[in-house]
Protein backbone atom coordinates (compact mmCIF):
# COMPACT_ATOMS: atom_id res chain seq x y z
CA UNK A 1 -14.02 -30.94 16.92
CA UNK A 2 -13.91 -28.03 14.54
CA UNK A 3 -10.23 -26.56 13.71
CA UNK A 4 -9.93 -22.94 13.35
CA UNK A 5 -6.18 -22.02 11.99
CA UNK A 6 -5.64 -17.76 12.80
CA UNK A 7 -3.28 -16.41 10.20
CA UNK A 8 -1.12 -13.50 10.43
CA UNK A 9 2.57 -12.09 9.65
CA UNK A 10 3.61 -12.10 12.88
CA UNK A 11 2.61 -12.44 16.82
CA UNK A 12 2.32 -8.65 17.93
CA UNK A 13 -1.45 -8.52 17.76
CA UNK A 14 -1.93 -11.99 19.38
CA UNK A 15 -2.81 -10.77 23.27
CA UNK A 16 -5.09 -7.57 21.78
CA UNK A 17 -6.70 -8.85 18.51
CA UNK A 18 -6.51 -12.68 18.70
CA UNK A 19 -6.69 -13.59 22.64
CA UNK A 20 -10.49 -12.33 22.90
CA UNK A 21 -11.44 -14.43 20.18
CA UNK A 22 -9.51 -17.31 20.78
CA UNK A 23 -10.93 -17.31 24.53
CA UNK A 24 -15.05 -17.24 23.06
CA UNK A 25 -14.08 -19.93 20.74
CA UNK A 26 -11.87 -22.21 22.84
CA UNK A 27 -15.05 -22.42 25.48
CA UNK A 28 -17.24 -23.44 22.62
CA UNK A 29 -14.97 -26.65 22.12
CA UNK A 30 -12.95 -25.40 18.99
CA UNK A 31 -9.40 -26.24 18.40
CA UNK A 32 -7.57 -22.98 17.39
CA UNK A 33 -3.90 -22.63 16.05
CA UNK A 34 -2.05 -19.58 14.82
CA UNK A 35 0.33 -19.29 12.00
CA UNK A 36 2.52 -17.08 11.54
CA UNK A 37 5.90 -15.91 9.78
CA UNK A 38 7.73 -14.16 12.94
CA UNK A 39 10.64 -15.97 12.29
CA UNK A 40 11.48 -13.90 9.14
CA UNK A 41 10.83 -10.72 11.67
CA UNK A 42 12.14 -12.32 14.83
CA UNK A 43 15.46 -14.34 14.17
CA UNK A 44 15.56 -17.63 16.63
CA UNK A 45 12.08 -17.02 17.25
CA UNK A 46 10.54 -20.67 18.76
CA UNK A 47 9.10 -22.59 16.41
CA UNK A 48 6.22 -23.13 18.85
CA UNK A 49 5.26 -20.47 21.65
CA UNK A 50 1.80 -19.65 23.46
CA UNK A 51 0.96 -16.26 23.90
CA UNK A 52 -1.71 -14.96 24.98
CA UNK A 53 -3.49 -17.96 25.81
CA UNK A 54 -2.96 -18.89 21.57
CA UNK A 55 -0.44 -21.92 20.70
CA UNK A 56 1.43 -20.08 18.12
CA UNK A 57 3.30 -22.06 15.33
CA UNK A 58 6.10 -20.24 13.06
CA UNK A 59 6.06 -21.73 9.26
CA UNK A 60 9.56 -23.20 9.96
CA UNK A 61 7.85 -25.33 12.45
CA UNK A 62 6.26 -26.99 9.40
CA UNK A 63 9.44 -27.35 7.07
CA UNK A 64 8.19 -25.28 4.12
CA UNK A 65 7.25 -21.67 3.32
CA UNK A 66 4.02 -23.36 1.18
CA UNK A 67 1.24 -21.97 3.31
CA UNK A 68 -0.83 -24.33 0.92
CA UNK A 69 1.15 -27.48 1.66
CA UNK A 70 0.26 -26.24 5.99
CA UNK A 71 -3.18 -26.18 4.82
CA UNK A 72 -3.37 -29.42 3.74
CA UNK A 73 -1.45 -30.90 6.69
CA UNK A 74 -3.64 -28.55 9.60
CA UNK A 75 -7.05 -29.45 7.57
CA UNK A 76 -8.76 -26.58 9.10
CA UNK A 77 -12.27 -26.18 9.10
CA UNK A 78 -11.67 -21.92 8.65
CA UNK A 79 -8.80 -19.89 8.37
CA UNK A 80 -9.26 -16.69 9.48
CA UNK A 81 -6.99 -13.73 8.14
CA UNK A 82 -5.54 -11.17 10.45
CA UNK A 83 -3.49 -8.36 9.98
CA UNK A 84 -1.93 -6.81 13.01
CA UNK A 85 -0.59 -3.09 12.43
CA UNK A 86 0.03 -1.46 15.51
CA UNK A 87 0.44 1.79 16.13
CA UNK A 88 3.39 1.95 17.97
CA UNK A 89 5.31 0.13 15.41
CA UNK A 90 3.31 2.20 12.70
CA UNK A 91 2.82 5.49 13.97
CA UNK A 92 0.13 7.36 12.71
């Protein structure tokens, strides 16, 4: 099974950016994971949450801020780069 890993700050833009294209690529038998850094943003935040129909893990889930040291332990087969600036938090 291929492994997708989403990557973004934080999980704002998860149900309006991510959710579409985790649905089309969930049916087509990938595995998909986003990471993310809420925690920083979001004190307490779970480690693990799914939003959106998107399991969402923080970088403290992992025990290091090393996104390279995740890498190696998720093996994904893409990592896809989003970032999420929303206009209501961003007004324009």
């Amino acid at each position: 099974m291929k492994k997708i890993l989403f990557f973004d700050c934080w999980t704002r833009g998860v149900k309006h950016l991510i959710s579409p294209i985790n649905e089309a690529l969930v049916k087509n038998k990938f595995q998909t994971k986003l990471l993310h850094f809420e925690s920083i943003y979001t004190p307490n935040f779970p480690k693990i949450k799914r939003i959106g129909g998107v399991d969402c893990y923080d970088y403290f889930y992992y025990k290091t801020f090393i996104v390279k040291k995740i890498l190696r332990k998720e093996r994904p087969n893409l990592v896809i780069f989003f970032e999420a600036i929303l206009s209501e938090i961003n007004p324009i």
